[in-house]
N, C-alpha and C. Protein backbone atom coordinates (compact mmCIF):
# COMPACT_ATOMS: atom_id res chain seq x y z
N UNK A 1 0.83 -1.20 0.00
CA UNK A 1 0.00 0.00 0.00
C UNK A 1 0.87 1.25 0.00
N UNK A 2 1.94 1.46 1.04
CA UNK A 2 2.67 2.02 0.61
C UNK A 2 2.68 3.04 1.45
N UNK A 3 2.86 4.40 1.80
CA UNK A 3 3.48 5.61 2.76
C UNK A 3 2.02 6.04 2.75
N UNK A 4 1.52 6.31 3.66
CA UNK A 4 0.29 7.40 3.89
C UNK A 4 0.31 8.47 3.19
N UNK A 5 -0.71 9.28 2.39
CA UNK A 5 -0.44 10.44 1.91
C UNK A 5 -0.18 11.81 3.02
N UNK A 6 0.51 12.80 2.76
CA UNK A 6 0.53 13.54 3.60
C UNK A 6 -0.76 14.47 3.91
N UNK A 7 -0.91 14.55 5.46
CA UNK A 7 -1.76 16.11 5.46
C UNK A 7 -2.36 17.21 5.04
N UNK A 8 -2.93 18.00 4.87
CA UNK A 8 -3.36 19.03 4.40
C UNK A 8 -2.60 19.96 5.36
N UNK A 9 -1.70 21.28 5.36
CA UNK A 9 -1.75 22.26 6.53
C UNK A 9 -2.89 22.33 6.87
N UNK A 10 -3.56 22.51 8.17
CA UNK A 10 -5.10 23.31 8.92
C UNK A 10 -4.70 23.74 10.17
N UNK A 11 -5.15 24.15 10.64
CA UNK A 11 -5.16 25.30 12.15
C UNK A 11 -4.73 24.08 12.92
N UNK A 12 -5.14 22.72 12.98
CA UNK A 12 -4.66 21.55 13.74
C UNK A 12 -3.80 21.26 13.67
N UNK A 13 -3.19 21.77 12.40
CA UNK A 13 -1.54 20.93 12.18
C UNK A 13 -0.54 21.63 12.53
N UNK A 14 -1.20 23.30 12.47
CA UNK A 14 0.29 24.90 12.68
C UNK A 14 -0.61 25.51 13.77
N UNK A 15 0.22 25.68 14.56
CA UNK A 15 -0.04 26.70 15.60
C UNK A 15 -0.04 28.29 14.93
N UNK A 16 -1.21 28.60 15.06
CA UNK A 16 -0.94 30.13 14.55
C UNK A 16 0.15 30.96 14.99
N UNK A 17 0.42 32.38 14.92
CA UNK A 17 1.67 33.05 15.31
C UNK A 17 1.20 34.52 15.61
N UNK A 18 1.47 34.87 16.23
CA UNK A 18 0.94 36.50 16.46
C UNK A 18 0.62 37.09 15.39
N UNK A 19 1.47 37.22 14.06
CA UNK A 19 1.14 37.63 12.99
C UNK A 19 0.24 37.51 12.51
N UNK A 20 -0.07 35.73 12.63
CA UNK A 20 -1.30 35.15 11.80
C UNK A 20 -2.27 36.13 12.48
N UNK A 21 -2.38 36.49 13.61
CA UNK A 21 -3.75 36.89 14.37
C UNK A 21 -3.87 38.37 13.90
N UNK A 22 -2.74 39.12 14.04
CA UNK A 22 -2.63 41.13 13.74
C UNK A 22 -2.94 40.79 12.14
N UNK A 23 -2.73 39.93 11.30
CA UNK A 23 -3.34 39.95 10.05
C UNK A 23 -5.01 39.55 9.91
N UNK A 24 -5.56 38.88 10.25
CA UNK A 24 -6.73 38.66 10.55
C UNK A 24 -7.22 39.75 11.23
N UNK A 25 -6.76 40.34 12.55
CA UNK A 25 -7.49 41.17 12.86
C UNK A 25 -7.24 42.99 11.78
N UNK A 26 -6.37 42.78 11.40
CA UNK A 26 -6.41 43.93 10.64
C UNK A 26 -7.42 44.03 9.43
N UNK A 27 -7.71 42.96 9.19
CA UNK A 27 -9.10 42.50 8.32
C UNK A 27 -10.46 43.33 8.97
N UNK A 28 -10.66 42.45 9.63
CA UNK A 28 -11.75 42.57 10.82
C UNK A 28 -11.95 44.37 10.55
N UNK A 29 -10.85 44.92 11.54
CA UNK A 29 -10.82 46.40 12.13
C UNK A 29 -11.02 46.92 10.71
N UNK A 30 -10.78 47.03 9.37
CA UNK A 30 -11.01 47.42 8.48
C UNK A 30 -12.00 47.41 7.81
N UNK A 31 -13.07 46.35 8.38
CA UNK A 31 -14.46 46.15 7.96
C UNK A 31 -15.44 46.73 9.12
N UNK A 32 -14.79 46.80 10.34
CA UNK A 32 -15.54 47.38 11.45
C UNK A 32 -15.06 49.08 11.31
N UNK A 33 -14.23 49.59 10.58
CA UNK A 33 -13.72 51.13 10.48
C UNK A 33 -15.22 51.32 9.08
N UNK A 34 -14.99 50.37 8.16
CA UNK A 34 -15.78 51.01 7.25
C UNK A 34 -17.61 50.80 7.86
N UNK A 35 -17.98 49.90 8.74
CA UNK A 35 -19.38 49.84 9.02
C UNK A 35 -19.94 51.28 9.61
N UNK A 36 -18.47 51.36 10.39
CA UNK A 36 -18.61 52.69 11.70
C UNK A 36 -18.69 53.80 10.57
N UNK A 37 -17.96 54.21 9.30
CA UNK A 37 -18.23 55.47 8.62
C UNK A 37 -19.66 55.35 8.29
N UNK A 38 -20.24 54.09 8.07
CA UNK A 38 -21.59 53.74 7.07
C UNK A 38 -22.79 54.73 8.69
N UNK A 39 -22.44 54.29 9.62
CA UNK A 39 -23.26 54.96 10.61
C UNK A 39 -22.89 56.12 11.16
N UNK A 40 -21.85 56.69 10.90
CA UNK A 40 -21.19 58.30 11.10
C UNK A 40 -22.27 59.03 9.88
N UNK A 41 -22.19 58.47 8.99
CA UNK A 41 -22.45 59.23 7.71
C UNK A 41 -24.57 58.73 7.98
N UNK A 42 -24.50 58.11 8.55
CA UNK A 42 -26.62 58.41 9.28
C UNK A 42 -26.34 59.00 10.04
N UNK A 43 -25.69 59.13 11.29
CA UNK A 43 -25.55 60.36 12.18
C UNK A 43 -25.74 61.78 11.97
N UNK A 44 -24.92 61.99 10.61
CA UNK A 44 -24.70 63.44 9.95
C UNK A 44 -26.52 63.22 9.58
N UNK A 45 -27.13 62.13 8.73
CA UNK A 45 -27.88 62.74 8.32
C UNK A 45 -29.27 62.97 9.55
N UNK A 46 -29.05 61.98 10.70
CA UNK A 46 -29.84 62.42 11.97
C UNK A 46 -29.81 64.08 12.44
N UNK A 47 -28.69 64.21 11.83
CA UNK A 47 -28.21 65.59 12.90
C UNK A 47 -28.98 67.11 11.60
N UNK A 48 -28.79 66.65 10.27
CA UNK A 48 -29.23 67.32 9.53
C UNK A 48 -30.85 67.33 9.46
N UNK A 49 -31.53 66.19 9.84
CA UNK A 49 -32.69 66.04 10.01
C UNK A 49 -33.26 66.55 11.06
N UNK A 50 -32.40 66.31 12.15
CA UNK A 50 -33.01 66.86 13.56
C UNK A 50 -34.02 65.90 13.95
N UNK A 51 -34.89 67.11 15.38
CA UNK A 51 -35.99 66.28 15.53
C UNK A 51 -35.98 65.08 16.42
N UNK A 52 -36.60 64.22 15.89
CA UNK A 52 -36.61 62.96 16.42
C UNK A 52 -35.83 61.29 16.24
N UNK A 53 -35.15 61.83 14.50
CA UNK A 53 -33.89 61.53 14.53
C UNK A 53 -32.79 61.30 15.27
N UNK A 54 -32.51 62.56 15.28
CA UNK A 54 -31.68 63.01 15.96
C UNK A 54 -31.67 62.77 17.93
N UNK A 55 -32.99 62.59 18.07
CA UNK A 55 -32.79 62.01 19.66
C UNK A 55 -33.05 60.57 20.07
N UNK A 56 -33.37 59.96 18.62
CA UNK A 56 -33.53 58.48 18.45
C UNK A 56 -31.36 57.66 18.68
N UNK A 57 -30.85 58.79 17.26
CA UNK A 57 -29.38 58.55 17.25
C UNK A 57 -28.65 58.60 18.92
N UNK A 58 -29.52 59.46 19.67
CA UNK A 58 -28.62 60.30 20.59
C UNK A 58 -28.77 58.92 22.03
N UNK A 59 -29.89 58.69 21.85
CA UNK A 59 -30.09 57.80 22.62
C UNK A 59 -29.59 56.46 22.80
N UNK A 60 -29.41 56.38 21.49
CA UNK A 60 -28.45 54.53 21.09
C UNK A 60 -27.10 55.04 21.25
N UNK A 61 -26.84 55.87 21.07
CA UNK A 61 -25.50 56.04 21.68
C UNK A 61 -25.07 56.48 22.82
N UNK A 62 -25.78 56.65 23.53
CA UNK A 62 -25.61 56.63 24.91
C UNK A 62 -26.14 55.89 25.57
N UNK A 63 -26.08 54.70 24.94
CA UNK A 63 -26.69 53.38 25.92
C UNK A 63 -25.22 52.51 26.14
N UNK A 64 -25.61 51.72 26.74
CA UNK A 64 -24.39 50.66 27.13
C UNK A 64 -23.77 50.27 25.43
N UNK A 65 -24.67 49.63 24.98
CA UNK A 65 -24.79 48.96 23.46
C UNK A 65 -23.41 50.08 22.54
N UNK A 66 -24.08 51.27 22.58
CA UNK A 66 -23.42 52.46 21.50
C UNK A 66 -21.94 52.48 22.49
N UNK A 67 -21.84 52.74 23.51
CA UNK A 67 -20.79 53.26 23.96
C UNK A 67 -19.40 52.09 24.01
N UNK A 68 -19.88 51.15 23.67
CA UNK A 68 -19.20 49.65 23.53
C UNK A 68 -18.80 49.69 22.29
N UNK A 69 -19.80 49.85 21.39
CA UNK A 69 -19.66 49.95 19.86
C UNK A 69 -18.48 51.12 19.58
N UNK A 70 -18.78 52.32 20.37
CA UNK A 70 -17.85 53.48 20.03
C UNK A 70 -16.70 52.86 20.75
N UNK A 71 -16.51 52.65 21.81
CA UNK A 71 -15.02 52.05 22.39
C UNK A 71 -14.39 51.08 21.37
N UNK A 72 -15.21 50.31 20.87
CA UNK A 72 -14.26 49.17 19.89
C UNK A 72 -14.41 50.26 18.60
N UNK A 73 -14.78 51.05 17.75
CA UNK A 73 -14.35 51.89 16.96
C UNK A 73 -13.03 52.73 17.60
N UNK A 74 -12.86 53.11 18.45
CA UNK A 74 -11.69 53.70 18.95
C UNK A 74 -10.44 52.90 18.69
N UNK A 75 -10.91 51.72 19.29
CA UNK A 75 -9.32 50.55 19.26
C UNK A 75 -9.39 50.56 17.77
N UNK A 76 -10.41 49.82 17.29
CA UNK A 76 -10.29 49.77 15.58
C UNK A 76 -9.43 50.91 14.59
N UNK A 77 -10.01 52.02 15.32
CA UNK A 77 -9.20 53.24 14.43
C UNK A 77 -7.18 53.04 15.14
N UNK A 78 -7.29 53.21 16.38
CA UNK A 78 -5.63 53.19 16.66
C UNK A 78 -5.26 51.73 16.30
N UNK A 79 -5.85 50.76 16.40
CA UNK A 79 -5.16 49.31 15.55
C UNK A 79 -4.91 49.53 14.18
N UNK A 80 -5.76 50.05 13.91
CA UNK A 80 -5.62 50.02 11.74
C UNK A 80 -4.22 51.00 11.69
N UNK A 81 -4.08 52.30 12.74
CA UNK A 81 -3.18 53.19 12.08
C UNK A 81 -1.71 52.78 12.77
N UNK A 82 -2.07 51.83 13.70
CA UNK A 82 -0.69 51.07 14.26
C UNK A 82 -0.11 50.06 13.35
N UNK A 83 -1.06 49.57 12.92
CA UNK A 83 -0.64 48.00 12.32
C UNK A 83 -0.16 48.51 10.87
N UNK A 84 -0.60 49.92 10.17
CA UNK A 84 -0.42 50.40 8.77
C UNK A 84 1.24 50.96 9.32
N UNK A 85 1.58 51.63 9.95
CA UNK A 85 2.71 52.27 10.80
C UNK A 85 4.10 50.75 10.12
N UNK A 86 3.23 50.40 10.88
CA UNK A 86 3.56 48.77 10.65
C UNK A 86 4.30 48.29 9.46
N UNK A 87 3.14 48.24 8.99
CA UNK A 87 3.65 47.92 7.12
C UNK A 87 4.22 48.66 6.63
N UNK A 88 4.00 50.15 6.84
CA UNK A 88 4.76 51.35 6.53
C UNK A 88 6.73 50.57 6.56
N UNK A 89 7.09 49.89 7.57
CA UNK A 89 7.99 49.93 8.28
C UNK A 89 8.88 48.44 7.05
N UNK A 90 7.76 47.88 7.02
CA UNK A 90 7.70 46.76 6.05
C UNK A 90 8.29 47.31 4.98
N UNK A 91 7.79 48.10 4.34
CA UNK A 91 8.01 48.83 3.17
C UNK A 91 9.41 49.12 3.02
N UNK A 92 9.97 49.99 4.07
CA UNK A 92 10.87 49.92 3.75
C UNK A 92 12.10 49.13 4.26
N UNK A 93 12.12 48.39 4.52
CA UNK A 93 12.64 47.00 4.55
C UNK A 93 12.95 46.62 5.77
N UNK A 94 12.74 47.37 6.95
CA UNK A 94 12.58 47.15 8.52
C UNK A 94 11.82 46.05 8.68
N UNK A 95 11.81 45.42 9.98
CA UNK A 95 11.02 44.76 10.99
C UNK A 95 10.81 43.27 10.48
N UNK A 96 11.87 42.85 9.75
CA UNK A 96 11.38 41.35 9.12
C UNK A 96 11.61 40.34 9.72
N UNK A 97 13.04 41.23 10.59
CA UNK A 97 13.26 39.93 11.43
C UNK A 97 12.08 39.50 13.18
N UNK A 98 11.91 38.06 12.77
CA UNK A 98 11.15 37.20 13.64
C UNK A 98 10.47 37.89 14.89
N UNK A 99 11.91 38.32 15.73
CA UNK A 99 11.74 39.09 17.21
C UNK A 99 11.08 40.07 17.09
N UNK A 100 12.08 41.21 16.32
CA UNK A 100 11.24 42.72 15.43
C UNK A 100 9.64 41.96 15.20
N UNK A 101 9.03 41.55 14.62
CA UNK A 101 7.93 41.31 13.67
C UNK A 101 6.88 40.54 14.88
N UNK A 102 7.57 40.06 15.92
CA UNK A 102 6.48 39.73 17.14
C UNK A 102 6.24 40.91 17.81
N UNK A 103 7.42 41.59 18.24
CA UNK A 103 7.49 42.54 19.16
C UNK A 103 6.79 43.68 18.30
N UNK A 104 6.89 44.10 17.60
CA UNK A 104 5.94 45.14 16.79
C UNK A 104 4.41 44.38 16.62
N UNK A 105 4.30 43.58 16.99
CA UNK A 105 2.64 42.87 16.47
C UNK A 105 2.35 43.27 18.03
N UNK A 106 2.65 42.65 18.64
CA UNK A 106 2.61 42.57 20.84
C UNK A 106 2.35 44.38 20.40
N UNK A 107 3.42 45.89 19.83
CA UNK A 107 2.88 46.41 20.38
C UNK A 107 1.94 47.07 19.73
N UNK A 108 1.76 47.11 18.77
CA UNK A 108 0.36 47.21 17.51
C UNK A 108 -0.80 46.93 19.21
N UNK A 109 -0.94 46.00 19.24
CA UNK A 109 -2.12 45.25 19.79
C UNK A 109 -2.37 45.65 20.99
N UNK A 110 -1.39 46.26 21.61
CA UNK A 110 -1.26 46.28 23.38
C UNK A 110 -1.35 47.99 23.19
N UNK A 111 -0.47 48.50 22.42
CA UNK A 111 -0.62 50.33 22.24
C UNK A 111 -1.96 50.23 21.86
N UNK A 112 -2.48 50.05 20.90
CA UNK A 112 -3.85 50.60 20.78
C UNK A 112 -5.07 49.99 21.63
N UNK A 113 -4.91 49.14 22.45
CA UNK A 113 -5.87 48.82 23.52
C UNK A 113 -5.69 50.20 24.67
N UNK A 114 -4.36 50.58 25.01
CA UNK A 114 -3.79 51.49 26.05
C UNK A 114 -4.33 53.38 25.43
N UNK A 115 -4.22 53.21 24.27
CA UNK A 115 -4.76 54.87 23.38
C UNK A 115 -5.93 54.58 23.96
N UNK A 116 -7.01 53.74 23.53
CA UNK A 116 -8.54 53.14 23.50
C UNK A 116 -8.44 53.78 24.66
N UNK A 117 -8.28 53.27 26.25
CA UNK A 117 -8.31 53.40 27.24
C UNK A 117 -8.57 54.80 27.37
N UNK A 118 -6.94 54.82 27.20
CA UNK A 118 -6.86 56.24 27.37
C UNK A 118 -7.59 57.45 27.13
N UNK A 119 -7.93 57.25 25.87
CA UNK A 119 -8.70 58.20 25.13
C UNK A 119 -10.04 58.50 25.74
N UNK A 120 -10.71 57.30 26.34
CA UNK A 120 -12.15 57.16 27.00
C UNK A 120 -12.13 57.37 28.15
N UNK A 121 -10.87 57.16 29.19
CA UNK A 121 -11.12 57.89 30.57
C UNK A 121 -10.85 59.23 30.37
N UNK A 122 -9.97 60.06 28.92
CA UNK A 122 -10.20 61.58 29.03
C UNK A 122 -11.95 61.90 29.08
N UNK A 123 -12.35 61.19 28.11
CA UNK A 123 -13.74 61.56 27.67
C UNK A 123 -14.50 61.42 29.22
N UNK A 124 -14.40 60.44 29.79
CA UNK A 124 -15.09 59.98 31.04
C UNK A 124 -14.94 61.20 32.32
N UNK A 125 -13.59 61.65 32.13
CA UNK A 125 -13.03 62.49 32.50
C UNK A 125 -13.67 63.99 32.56
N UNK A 126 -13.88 64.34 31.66
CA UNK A 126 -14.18 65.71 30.96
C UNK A 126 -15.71 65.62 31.05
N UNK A 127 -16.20 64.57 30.70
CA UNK A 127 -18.29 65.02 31.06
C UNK A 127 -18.11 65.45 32.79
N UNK A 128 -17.17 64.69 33.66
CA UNK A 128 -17.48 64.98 34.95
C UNK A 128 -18.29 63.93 35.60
């Protein structure tokens, strides 16, 4: 019969790698950056409408729901412009090596959770 055929690679056979994940999620954050313009751009037109619109919008976003949604738009926006920083770096022929290319993924992922933060206890901050 003779040698078994080999495997297919699948997620069972390779342990993913940090990379694998900041590439996937840079997917993600790029489809969650463009949903968030698709509802910035009803906002504008709530706000141009007024009314009852406008206190329908005001209200979903100041619920638990919106303010969750806006916090992960926050990370989304500093992940996309970390992880592009990133490639930027790629480009020109930096960060290929292994260590470099974890350690820049670790801080892609960990800086823009810490901006996120940050950014929302100013806000938290400043209503009082």
């Amino acid at each position: 019969m003779g040698k078994p055929r080999p495997l297919s690679p699948h997620l069972t056979v390779y342990r993913p790698l940090i990379g694998s994940y900041t590439s996937i999620l840079h997917r993600a954050v790029g489809a969650a950056l463009l949903g968030g313009l698709g509802l910035f751009a009803l906002w504008l037109l709530a706000v141009a409408e007024g009314g009852a619109w406008f206190d329908h919008y005001s209200a979903f976003w100041g619920s638990f729901v919106g303010k969750v949604m806006l916090f992960g738009w926050t990370f989304c926006a500093f992940f996309y412009a970390a992880h592009w920083v990133r490639h930027f770096a790629w480009d020109m022929g930096y960060g290929f090596e292994l260590a470099t290319a974890r350690r820049s993924a670790r801080l892609a992922l960990i800086g823009s959770a810490v901006a996120a933060v940050l950014v929302w206890l100013y806000i938290a901050l400043r209503a009082g």
